[in-house]
N, C-alpha and C. Protein backbone atom coordinates (compact mmCIF):
# COMPACT_ATOMS: atom_id res chain seq x y z
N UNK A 1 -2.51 -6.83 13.82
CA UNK A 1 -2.96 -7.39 15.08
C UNK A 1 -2.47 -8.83 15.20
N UNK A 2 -2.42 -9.36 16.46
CA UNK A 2 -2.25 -10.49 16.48
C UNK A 2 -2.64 -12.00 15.56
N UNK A 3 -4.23 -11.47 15.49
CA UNK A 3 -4.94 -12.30 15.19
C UNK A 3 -4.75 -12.34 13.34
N UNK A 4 -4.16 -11.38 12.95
CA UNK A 4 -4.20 -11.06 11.50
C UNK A 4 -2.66 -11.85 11.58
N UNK A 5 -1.81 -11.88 12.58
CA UNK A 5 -0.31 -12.46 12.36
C UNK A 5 -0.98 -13.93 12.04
N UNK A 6 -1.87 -14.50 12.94
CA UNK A 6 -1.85 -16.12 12.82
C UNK A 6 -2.12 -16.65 11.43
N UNK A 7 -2.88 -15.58 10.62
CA UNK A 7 -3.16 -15.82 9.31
C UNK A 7 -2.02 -15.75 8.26
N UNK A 8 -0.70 -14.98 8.41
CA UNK A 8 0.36 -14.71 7.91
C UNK A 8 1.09 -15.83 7.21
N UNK A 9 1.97 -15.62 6.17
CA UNK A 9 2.86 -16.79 5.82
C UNK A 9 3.92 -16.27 6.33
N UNK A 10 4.29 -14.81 6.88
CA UNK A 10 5.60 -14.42 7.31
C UNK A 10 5.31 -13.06 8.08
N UNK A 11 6.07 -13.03 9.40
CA UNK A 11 6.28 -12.09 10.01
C UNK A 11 7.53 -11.02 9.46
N UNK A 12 7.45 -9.25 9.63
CA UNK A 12 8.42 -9.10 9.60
C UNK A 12 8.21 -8.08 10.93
N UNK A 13 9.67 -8.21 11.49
CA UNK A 13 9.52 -7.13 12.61
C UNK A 13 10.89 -6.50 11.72
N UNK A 14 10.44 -5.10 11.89
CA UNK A 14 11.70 -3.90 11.59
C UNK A 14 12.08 -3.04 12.59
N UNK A 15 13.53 -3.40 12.68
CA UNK A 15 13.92 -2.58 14.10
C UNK A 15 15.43 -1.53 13.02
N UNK A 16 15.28 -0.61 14.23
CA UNK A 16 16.94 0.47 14.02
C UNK A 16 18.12 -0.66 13.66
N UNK A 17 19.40 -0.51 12.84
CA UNK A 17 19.77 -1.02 12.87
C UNK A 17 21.13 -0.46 13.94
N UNK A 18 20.74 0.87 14.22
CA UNK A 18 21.83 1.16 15.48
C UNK A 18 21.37 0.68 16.81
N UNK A 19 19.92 0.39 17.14
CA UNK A 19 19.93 0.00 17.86
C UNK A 19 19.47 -2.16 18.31
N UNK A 20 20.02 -2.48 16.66
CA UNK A 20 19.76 -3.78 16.88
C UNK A 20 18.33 -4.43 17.76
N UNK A 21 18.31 -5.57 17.84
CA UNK A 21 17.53 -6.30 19.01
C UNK A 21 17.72 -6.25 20.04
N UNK A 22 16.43 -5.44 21.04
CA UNK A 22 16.51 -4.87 22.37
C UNK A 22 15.45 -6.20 23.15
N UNK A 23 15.59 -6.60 24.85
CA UNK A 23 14.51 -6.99 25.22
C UNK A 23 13.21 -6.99 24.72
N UNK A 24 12.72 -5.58 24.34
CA UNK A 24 11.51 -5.24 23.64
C UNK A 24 11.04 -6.14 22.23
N UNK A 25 11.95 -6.31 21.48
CA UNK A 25 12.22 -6.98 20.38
C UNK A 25 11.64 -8.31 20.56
N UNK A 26 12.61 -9.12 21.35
CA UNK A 26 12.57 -10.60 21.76
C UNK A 26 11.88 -10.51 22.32
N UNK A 27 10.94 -10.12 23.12
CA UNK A 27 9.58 -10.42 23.42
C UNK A 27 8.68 -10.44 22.45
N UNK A 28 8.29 -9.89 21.61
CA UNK A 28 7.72 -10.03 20.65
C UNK A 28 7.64 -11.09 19.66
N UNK A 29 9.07 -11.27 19.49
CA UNK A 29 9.67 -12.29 18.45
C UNK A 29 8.74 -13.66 19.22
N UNK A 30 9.06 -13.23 20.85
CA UNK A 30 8.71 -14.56 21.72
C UNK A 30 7.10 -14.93 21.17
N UNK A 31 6.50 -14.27 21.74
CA UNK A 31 5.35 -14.15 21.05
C UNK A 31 4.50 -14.26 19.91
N UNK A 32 5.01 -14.43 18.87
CA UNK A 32 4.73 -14.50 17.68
C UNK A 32 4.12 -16.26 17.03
N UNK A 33 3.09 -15.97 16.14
CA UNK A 33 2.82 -17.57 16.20
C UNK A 33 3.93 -18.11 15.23
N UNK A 34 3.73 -19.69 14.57
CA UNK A 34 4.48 -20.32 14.29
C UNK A 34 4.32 -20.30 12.83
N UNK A 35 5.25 -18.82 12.12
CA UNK A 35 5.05 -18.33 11.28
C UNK A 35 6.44 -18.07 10.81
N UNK A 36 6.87 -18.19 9.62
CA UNK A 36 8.40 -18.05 9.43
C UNK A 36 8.34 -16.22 9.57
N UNK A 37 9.54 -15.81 9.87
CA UNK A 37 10.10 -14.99 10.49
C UNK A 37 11.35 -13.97 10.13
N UNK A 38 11.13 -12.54 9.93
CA UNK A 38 12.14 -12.55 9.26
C UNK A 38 12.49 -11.04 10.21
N UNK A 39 13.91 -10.77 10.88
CA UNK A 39 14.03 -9.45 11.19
C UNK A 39 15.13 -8.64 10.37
N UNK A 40 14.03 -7.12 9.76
CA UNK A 40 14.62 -6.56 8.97
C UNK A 40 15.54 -5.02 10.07
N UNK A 41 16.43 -5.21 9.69
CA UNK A 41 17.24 -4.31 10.59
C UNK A 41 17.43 -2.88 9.67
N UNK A 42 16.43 -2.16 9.62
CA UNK A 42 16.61 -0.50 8.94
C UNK A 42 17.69 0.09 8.92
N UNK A 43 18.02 1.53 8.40
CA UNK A 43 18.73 2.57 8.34
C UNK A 43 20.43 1.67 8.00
N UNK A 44 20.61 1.18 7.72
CA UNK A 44 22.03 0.91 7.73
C UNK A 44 22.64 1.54 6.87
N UNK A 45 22.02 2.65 6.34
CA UNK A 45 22.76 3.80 5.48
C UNK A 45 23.36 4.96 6.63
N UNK A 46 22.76 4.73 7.65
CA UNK A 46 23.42 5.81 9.28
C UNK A 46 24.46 5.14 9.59
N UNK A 47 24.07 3.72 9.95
CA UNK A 47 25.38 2.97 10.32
C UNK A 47 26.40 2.69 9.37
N UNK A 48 26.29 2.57 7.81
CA UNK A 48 27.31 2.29 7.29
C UNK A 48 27.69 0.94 7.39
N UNK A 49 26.49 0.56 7.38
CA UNK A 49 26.57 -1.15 7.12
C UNK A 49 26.35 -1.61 5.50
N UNK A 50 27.08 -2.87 5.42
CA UNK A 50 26.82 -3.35 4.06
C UNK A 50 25.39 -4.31 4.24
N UNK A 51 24.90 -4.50 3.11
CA UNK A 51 23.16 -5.39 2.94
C UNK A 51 23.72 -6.29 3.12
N UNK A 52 23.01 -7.23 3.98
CA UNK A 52 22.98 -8.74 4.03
C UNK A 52 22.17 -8.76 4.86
N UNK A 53 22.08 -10.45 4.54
CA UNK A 53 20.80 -11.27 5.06
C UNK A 53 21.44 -12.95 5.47
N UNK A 54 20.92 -13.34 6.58
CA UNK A 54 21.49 -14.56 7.28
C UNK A 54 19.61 -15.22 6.61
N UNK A 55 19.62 -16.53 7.77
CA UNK A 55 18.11 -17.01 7.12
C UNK A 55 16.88 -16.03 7.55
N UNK A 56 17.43 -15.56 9.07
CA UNK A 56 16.19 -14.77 9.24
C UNK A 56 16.18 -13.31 9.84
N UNK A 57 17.50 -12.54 9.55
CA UNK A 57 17.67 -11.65 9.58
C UNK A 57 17.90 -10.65 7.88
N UNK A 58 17.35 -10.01 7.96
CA UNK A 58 17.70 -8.76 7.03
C UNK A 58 18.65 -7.53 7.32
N UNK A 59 19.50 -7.07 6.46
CA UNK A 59 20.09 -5.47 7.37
C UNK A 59 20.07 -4.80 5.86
N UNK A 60 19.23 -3.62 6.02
CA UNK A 60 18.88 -2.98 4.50
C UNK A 60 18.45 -1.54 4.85
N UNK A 61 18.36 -0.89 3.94
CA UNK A 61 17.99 0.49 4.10
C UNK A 61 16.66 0.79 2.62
N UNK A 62 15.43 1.68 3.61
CA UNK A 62 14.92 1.77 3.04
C UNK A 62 14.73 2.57 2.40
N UNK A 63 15.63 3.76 2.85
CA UNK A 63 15.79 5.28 2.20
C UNK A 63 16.34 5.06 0.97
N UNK A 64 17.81 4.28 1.05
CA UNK A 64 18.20 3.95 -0.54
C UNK A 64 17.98 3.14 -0.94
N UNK A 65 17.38 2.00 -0.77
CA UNK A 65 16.88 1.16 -1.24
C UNK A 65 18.13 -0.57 -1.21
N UNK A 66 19.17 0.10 -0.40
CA UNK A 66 20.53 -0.93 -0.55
C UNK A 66 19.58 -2.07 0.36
N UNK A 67 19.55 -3.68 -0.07
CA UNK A 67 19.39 -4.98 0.40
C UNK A 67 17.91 -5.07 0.19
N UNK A 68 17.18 -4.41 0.15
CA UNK A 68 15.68 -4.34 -0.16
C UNK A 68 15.92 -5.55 -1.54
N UNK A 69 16.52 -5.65 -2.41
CA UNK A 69 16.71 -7.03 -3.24
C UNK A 69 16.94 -8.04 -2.47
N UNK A 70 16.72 -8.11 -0.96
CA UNK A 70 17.49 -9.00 -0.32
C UNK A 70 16.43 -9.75 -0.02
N UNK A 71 15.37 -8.80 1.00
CA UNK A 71 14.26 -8.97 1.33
C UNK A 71 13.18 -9.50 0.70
N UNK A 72 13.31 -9.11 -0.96
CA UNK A 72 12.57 -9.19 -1.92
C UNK A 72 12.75 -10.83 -2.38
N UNK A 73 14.12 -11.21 -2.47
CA UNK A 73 14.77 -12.88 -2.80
C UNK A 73 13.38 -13.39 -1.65
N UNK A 74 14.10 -12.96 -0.31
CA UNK A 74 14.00 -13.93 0.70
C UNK A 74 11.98 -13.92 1.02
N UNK A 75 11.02 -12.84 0.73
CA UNK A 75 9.53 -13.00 0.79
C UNK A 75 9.68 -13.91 -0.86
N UNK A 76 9.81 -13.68 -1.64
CA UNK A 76 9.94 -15.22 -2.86
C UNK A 76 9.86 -16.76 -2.85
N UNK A 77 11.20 -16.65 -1.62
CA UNK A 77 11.27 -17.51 -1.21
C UNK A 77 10.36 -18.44 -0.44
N UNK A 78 9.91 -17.59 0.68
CA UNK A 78 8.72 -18.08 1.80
C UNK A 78 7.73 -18.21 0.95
N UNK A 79 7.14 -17.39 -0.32
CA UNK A 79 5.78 -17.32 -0.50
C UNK A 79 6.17 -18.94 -1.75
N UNK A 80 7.00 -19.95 -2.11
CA UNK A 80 7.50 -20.79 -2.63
C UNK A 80 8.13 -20.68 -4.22
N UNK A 81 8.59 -19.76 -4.54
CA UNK A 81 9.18 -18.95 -5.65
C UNK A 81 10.38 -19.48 -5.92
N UNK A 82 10.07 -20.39 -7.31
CA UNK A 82 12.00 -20.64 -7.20
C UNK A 82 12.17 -19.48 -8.70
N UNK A 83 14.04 -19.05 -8.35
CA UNK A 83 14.35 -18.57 -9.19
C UNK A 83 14.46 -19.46 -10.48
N UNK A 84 14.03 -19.18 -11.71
CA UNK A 84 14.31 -19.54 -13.11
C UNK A 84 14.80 -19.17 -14.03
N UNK A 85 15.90 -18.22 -13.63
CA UNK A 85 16.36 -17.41 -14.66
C UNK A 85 16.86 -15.91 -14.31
N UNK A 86 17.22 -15.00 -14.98
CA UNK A 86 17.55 -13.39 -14.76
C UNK A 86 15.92 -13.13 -14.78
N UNK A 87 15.05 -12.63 -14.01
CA UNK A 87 13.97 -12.01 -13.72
C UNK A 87 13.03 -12.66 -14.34
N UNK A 88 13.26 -14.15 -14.25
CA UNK A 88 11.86 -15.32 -14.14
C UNK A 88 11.37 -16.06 -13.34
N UNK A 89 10.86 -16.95 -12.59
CA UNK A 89 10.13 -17.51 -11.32
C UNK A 89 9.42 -18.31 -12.46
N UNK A 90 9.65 -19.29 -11.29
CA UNK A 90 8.63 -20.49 -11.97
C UNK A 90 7.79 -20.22 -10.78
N UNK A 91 6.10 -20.77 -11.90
CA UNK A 91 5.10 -20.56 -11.11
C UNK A 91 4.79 -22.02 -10.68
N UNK A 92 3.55 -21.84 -8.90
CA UNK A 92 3.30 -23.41 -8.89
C UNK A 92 2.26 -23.79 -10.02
N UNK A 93 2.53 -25.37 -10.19
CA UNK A 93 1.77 -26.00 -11.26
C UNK A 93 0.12 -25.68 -10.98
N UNK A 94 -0.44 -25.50 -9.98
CA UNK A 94 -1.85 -25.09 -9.65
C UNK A 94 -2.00 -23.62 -10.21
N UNK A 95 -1.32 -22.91 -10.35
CA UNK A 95 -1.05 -21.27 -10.38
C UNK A 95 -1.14 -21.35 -12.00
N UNK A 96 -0.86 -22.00 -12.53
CA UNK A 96 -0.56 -22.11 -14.43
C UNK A 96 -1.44 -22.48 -14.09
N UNK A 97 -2.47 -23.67 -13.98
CA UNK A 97 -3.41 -23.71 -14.33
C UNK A 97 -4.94 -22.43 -14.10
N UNK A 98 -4.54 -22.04 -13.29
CA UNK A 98 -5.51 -21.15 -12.60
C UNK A 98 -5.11 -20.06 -13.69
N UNK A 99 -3.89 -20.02 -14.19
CA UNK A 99 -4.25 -18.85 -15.20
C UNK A 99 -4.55 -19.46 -16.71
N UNK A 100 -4.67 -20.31 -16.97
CA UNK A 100 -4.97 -20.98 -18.04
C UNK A 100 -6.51 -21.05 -18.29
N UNK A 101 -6.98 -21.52 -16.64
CA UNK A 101 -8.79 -21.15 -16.86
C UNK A 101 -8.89 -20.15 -17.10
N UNK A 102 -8.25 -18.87 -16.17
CA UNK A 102 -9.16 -17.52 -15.88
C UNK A 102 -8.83 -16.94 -17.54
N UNK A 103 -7.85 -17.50 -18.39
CA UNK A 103 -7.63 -16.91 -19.70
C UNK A 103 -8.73 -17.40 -20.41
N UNK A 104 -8.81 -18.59 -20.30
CA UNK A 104 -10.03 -19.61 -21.57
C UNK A 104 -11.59 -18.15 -21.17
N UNK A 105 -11.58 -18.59 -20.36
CA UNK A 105 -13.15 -17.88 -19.64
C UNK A 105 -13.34 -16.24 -20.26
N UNK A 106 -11.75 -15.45 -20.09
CA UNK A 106 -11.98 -14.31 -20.38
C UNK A 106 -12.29 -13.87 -22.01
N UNK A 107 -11.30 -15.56 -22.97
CA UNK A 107 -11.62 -15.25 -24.13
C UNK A 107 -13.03 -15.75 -24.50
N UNK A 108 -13.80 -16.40 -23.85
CA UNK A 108 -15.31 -16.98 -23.91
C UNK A 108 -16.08 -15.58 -23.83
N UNK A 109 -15.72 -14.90 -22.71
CA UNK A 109 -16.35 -13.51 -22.77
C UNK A 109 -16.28 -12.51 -23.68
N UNK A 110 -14.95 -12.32 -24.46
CA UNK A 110 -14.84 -11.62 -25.22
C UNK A 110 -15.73 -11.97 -26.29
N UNK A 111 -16.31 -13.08 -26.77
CA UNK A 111 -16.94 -13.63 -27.65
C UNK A 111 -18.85 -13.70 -27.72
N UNK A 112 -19.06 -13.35 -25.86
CA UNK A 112 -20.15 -13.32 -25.50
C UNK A 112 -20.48 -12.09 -25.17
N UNK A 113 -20.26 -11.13 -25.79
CA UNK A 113 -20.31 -9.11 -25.09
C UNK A 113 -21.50 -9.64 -25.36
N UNK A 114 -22.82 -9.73 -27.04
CA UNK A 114 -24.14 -9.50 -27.16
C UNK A 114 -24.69 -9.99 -26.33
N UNK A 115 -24.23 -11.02 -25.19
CA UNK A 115 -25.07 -11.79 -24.24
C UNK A 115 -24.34 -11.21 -22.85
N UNK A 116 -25.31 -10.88 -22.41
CA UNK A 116 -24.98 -10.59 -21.09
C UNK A 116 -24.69 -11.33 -19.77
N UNK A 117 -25.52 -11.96 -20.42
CA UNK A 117 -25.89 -12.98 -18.63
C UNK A 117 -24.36 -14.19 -19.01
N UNK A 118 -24.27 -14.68 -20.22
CA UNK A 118 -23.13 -15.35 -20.70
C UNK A 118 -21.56 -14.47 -20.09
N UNK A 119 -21.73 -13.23 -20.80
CA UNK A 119 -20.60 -12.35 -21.05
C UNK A 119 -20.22 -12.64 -19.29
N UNK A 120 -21.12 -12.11 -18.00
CA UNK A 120 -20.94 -12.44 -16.87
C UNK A 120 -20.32 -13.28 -16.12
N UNK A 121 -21.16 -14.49 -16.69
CA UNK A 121 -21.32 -15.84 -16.29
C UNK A 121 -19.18 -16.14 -16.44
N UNK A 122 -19.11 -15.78 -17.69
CA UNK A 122 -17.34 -16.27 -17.87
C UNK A 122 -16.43 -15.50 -17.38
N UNK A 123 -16.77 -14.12 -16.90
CA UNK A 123 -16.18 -13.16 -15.98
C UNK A 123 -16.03 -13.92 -14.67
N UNK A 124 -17.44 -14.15 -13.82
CA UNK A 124 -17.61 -14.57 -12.76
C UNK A 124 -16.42 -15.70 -12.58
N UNK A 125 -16.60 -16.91 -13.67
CA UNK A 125 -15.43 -18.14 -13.90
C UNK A 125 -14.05 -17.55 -13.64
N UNK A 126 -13.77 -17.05 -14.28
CA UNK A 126 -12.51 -16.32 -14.90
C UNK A 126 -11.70 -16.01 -13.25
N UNK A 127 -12.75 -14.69 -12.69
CA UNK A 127 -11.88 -14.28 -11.40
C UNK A 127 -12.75 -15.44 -10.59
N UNK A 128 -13.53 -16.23 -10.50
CA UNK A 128 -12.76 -17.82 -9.56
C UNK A 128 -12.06 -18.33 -9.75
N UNK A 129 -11.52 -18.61 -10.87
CA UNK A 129 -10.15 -19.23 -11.37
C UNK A 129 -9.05 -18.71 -10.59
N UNK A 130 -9.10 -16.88 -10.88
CA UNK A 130 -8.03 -16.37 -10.62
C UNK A 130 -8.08 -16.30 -9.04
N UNK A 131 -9.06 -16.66 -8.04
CA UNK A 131 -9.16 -16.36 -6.82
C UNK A 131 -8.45 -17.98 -6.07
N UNK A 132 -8.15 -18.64 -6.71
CA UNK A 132 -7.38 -19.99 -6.13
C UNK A 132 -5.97 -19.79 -6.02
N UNK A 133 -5.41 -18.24 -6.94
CA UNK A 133 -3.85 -17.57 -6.39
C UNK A 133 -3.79 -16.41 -5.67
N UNK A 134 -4.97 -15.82 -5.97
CA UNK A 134 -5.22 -13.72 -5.11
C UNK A 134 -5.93 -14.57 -3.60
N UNK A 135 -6.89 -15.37 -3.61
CA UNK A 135 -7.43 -15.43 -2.22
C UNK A 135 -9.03 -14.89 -2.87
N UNK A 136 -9.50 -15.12 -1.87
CA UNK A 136 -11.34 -15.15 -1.83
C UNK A 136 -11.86 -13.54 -2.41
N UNK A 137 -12.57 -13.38 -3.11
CA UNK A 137 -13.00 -12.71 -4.07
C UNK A 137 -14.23 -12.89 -4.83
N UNK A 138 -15.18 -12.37 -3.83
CA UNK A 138 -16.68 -12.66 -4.04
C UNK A 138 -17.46 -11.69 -5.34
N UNK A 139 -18.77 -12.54 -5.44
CA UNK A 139 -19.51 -11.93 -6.76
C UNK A 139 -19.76 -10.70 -6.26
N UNK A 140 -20.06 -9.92 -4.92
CA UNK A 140 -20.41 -8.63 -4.41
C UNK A 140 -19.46 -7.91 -4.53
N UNK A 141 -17.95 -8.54 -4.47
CA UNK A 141 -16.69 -7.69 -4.78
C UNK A 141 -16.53 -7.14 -5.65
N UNK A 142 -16.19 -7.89 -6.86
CA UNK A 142 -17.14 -7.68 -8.18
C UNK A 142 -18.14 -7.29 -8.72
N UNK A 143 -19.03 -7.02 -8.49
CA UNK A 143 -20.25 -6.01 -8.67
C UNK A 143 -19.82 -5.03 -7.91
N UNK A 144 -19.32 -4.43 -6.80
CA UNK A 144 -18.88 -3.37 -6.38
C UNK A 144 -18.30 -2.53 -6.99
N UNK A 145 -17.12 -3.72 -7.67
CA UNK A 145 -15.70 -3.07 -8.39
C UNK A 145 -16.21 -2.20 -10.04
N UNK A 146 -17.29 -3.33 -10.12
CA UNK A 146 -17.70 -2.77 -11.62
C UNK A 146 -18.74 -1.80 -11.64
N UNK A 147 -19.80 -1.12 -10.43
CA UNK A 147 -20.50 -0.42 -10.19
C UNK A 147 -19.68 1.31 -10.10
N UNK A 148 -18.95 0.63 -9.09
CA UNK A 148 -17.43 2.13 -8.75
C UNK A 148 -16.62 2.43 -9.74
N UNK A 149 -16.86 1.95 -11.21
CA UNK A 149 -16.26 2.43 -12.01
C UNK A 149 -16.78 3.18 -13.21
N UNK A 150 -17.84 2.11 -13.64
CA UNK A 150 -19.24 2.46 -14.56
C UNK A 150 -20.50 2.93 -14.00
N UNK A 151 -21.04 3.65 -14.88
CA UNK A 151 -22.21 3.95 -15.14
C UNK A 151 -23.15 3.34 -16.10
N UNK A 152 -24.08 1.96 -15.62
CA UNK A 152 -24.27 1.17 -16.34
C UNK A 152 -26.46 1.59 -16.45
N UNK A 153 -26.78 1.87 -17.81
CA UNK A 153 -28.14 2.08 -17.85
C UNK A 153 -28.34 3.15 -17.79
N UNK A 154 -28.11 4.36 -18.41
CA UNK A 154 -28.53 5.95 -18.08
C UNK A 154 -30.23 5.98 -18.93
């Protein structure tokens, strides 16, 4: 929905790539909030196009999977991903730390199973830590998640 675009770090619109960007298209595009932008142009395994990507166009196929590495660089990119290597990314410096807590906390727990309310307590820490890179992730989420899996007290 619209209202879910304004929240976005990136739009993608996917169109035919035989039939390129129509009026229909650019209206949309028009429309769109002020969100980086990316149009992925499908099927180019019909057309017999080669993968590439300009800054905000894509042309890839999803059937075989040709430029989908393209797409994949370029959401990296937007979400602030630099390459570091053959299949490494440096993370942001807030992001190491956030996994540095949610690790300390989880090994605090491992140490606190006989205590419960403890064992919790560093769980609870742990995925707040980890919720400053996933996004908001409440104690009810969590009790949900761990209810829908276990059977706790027979």
């Amino acid at each position: 929905t619209w209202a879910a675009l304004d929240q976005a770090d990136v739009a993608l619109l996917l169109v035919d790539a035989a039939h390129g960007v129509g009026a229909d298209e650019r209206a949309i595009l028009a429309r769109l909030p002020a969100v980086a932008r990316l149009t992925l142009h499908n099927k180019i395994d019909a057309t017999h196009e080669a993968p590439r990507a300009t800054a905000d166009e894509i042309w890839l196929s999803a059937k075989t999977g040709a430029g989908v590495d393209l797409l994949r660089e370029k959401l990296l990119a937007v979400a602030g991903w630099q390459a570091a290597g053959e299949g490494a990314f440096m993370a942001r410096a807030r992001h190491l730390d956030a996994l540095q807590r949610a690790a300390a906390h989880v090994a605090a727990a491992r140490g606190a199973v006989s205590q419960l309310e403890l064992f919790a307590e560093e769980l609870r820490l742990a995925q707040a830590a980890l919720a400053v890179i996933t996004g908001e992730f409440t104690a009810d989420d969590l009790l949900g998640e761990i209810f829908s899996k276990f059977c706790i007290g027979k």
